[in-house]
PDB file of N, CA and C in Angstrom:
ATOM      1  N   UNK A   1     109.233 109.766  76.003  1.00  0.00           N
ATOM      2  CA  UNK A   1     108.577 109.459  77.256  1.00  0.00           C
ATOM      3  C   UNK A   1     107.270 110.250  77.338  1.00  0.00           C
ATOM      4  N   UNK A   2     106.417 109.482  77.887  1.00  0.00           N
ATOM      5  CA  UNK A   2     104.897 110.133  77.567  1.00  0.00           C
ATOM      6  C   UNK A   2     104.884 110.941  78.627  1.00  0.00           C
ATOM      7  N   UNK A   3     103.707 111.746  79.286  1.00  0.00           N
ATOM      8  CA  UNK A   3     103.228 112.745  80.098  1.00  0.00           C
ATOM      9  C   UNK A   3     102.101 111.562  81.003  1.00  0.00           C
ATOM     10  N   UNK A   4     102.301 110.388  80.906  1.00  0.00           N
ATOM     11  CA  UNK A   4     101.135 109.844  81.866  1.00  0.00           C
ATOM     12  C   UNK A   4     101.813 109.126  82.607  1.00  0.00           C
ATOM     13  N   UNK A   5     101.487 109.330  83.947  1.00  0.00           N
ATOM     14  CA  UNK A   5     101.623 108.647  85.013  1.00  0.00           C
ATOM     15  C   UNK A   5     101.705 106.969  84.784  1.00  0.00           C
ATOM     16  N   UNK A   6     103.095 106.154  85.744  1.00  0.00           N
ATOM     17  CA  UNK A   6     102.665 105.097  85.667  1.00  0.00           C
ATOM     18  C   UNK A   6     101.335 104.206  85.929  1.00  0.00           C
ATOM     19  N   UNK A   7     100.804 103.265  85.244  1.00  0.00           N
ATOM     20  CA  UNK A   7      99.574 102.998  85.804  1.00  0.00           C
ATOM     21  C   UNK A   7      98.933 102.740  87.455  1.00  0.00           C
ATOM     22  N   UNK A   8     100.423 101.389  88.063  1.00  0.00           N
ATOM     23  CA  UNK A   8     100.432 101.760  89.194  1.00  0.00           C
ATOM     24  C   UNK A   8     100.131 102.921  90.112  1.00  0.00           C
ATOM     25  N   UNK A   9     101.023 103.462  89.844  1.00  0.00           N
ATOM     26  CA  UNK A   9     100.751 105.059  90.190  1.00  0.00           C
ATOM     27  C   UNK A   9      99.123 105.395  90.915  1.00  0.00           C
ATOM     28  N   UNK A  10      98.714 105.656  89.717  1.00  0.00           N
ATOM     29  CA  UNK A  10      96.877 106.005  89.139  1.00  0.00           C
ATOM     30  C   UNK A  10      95.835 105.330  90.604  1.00  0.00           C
ATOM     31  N   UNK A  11      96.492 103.945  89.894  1.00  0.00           N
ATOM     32  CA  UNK A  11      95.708 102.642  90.744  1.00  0.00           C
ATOM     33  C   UNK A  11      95.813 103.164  92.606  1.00  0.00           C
ATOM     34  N   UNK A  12      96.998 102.968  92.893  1.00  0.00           N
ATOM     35  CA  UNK A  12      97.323 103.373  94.389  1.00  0.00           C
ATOM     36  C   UNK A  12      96.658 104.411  94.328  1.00  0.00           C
ATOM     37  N   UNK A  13      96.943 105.907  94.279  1.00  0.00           N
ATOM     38  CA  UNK A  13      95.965 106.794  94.290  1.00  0.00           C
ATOM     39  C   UNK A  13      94.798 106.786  94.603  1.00  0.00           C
ATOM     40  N   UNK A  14      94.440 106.022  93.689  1.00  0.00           N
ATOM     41  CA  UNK A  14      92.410 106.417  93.919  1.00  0.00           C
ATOM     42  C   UNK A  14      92.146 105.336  95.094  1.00  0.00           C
ATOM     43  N   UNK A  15      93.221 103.574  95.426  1.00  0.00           N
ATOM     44  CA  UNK A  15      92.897 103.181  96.251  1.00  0.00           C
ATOM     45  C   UNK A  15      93.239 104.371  97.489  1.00  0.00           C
ATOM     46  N   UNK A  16      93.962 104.894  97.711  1.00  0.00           N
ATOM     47  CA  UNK A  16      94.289 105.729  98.872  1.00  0.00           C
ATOM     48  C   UNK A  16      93.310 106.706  99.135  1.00  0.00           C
ATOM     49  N   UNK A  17      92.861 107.368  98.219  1.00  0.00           N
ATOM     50  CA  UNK A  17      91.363 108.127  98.299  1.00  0.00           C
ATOM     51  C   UNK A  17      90.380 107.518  98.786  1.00  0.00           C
ATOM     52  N   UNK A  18      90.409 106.330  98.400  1.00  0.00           N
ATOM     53  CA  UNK A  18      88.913 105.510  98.669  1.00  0.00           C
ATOM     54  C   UNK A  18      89.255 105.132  99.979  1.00  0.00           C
ATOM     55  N   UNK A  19      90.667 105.071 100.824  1.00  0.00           N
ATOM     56  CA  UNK A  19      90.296 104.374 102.217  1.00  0.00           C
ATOM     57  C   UNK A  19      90.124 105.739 102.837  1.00  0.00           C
ATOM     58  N   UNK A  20      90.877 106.630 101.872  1.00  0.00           N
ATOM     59  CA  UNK A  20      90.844 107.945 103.262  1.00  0.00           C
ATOM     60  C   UNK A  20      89.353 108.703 103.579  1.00  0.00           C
ATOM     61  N   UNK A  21      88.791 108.390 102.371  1.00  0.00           N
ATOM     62  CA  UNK A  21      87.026 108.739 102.187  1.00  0.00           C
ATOM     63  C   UNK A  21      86.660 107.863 103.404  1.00  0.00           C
ATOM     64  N   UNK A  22      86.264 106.372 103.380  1.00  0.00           N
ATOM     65  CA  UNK A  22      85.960 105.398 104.308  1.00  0.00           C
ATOM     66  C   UNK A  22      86.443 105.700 105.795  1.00  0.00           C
ATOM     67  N   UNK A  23      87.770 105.577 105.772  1.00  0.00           N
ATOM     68  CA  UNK A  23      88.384 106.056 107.291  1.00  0.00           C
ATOM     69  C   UNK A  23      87.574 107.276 107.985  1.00  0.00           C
ATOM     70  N   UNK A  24      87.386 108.160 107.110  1.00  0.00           N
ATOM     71  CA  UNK A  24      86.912 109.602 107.826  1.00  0.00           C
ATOM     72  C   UNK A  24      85.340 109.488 107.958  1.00  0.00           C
ATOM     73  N   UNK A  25      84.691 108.364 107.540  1.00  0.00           N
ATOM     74  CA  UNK A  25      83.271 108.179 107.324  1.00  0.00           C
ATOM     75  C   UNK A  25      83.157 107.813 108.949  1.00  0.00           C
ATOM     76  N   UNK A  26      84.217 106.677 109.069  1.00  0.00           N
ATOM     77  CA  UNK A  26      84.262 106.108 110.091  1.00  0.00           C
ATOM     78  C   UNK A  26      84.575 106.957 111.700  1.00  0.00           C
ATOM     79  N   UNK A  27      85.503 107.556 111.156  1.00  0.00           N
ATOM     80  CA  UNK A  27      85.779 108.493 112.473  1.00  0.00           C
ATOM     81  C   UNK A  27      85.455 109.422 112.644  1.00  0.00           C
ATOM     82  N   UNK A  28      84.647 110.454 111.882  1.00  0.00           N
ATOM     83  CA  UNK A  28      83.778 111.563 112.264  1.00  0.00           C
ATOM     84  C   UNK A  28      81.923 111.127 111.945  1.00  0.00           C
ATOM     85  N   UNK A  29      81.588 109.831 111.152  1.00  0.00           N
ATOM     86  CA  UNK A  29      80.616 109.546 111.285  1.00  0.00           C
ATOM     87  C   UNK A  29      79.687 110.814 110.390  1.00  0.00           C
ATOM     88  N   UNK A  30      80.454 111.243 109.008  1.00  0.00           N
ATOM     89  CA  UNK A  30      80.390 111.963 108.010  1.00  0.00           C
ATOM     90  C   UNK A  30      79.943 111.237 107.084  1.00  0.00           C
ATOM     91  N   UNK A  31      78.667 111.496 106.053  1.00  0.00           N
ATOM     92  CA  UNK A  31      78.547 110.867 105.179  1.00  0.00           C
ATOM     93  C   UNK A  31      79.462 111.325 103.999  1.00  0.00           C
ATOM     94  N   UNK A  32      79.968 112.575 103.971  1.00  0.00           N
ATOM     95  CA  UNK A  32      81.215 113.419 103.108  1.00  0.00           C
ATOM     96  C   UNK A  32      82.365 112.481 102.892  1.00  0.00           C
ATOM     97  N   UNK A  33      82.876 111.420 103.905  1.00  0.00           N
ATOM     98  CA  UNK A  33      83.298 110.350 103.492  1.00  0.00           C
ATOM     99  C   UNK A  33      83.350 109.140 102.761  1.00  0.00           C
ATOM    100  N   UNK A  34      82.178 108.740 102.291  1.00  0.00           N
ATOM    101  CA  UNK A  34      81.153 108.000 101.711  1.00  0.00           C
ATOM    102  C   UNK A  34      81.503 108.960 100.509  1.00  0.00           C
ATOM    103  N   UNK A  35      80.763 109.863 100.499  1.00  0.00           N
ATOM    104  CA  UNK A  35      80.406 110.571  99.081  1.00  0.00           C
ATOM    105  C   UNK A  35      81.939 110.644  98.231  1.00  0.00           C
ATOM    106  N   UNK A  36      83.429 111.107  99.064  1.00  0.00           N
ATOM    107  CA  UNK A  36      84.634 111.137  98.269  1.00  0.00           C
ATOM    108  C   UNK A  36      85.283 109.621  98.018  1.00  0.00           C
ATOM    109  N   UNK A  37      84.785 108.538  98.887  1.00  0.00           N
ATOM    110  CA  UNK A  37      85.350 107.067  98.288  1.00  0.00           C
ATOM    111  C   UNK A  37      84.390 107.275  97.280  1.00  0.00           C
ATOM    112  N   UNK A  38      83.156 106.876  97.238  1.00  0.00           N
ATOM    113  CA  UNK A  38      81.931 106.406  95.853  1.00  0.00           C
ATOM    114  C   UNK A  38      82.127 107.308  94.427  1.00  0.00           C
ATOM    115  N   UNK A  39      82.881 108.752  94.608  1.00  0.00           N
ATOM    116  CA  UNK A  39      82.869 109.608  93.846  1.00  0.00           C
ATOM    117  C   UNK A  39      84.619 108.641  93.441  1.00  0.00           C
ATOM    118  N   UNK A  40      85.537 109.242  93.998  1.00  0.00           N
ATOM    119  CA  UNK A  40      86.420 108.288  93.376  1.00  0.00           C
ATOM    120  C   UNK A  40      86.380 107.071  92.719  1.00  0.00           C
ATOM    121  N   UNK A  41      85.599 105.923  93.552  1.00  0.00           N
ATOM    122  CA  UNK A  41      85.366 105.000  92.576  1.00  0.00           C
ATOM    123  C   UNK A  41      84.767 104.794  91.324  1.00  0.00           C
ATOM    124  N   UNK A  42      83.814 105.530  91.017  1.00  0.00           N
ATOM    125  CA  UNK A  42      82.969 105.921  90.218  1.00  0.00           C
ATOM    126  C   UNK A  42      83.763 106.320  88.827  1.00  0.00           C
ATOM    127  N   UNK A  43      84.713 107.479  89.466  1.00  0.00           N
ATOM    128  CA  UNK A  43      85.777 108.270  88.653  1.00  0.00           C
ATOM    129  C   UNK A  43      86.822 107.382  88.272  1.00  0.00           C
ATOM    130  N   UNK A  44      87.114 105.886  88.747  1.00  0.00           N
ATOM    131  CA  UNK A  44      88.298 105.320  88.727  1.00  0.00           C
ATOM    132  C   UNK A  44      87.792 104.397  87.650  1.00  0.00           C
ATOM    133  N   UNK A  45      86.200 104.024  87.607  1.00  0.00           N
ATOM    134  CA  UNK A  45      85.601 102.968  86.935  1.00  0.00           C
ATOM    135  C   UNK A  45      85.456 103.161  85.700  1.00  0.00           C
ATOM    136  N   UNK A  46      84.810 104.827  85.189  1.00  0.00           N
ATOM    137  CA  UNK A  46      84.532 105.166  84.245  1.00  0.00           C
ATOM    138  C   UNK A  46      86.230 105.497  83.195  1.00  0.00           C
ATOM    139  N   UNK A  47      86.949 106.003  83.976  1.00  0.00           N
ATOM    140  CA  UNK A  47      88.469 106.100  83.272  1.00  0.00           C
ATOM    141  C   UNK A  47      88.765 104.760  83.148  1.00  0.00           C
ATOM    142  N   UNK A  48      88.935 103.266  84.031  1.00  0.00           N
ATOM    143  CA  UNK A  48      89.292 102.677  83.409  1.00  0.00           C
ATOM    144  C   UNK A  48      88.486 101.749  81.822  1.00  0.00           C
ATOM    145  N   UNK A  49      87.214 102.177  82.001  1.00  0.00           N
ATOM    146  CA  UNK A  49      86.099 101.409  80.818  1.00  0.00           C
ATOM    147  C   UNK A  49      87.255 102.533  79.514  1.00  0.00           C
ATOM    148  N   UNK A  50      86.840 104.128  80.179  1.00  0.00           N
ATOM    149  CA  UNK A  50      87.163 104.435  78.637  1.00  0.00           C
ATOM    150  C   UNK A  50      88.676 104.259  78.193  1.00  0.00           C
ATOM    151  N   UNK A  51      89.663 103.704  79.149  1.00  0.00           N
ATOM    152  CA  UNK A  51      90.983 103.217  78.307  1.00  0.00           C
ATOM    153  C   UNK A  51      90.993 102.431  78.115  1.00  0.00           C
ATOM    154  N   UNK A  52      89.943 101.291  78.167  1.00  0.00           N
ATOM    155  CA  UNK A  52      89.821 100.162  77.551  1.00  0.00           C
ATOM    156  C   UNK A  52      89.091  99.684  76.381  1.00  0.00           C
ATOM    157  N   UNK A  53      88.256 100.833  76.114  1.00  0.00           N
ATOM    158  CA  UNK A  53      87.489 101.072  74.998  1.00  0.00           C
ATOM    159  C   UNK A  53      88.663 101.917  74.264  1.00  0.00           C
ATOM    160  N   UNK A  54      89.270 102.942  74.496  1.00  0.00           N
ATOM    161  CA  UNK A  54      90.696 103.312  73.718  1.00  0.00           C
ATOM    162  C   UNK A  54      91.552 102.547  73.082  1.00  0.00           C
ATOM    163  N   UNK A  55      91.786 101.131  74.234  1.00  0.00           N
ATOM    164  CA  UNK A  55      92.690 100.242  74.054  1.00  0.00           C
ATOM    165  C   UNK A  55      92.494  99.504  73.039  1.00  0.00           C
ATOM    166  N   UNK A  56      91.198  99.266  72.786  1.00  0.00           N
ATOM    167  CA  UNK A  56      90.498  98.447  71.965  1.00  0.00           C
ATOM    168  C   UNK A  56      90.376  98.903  70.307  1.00  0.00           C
ATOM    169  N   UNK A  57      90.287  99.883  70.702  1.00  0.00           N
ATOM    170  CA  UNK A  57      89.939 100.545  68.974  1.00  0.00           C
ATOM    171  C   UNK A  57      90.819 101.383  69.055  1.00  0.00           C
ATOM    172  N   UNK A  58      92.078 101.301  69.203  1.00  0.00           N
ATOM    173  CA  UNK A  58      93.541 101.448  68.539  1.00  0.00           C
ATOM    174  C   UNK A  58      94.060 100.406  68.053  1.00  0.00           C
ATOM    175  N   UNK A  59      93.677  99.342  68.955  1.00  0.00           N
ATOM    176  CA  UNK A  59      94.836  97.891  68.210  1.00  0.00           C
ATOM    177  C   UNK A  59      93.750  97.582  66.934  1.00  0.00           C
ATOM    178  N   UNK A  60      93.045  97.726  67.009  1.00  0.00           N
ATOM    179  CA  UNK A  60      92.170  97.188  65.643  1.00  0.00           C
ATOM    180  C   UNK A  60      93.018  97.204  64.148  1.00  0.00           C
TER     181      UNK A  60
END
């Protein structure tokens, strides 16, 4: 059994970051909210390119 989180897992996560960033943008009218969704997404985009570039040049 590996050491990585189910993918699900991962996925929920960073969606839950990204509303709780948004939500708090919204209700304190913080751009610090903004900055932790865009930073998560950012972080969620680049991990999934590079396990797919992993994914890719393993099955080869």
């Amino acid at each position: 059994m590996s050491g990585v989180p189910p993918r699900g897992a991962v996925r929920h996560s960073a969606l839950a970051l990204i509303l709780i960033g948004f939500a708090w943008h919204l209700w304190r009218g913080s751009p610090a909210g903004l900055v932790l969704a865009a930073t998560v997404l950012a972080a969620h985009g680049v991990a999934a390119a590079l396990g797919y570039w992993w994914l890719r040049r393993r099955l080869r």
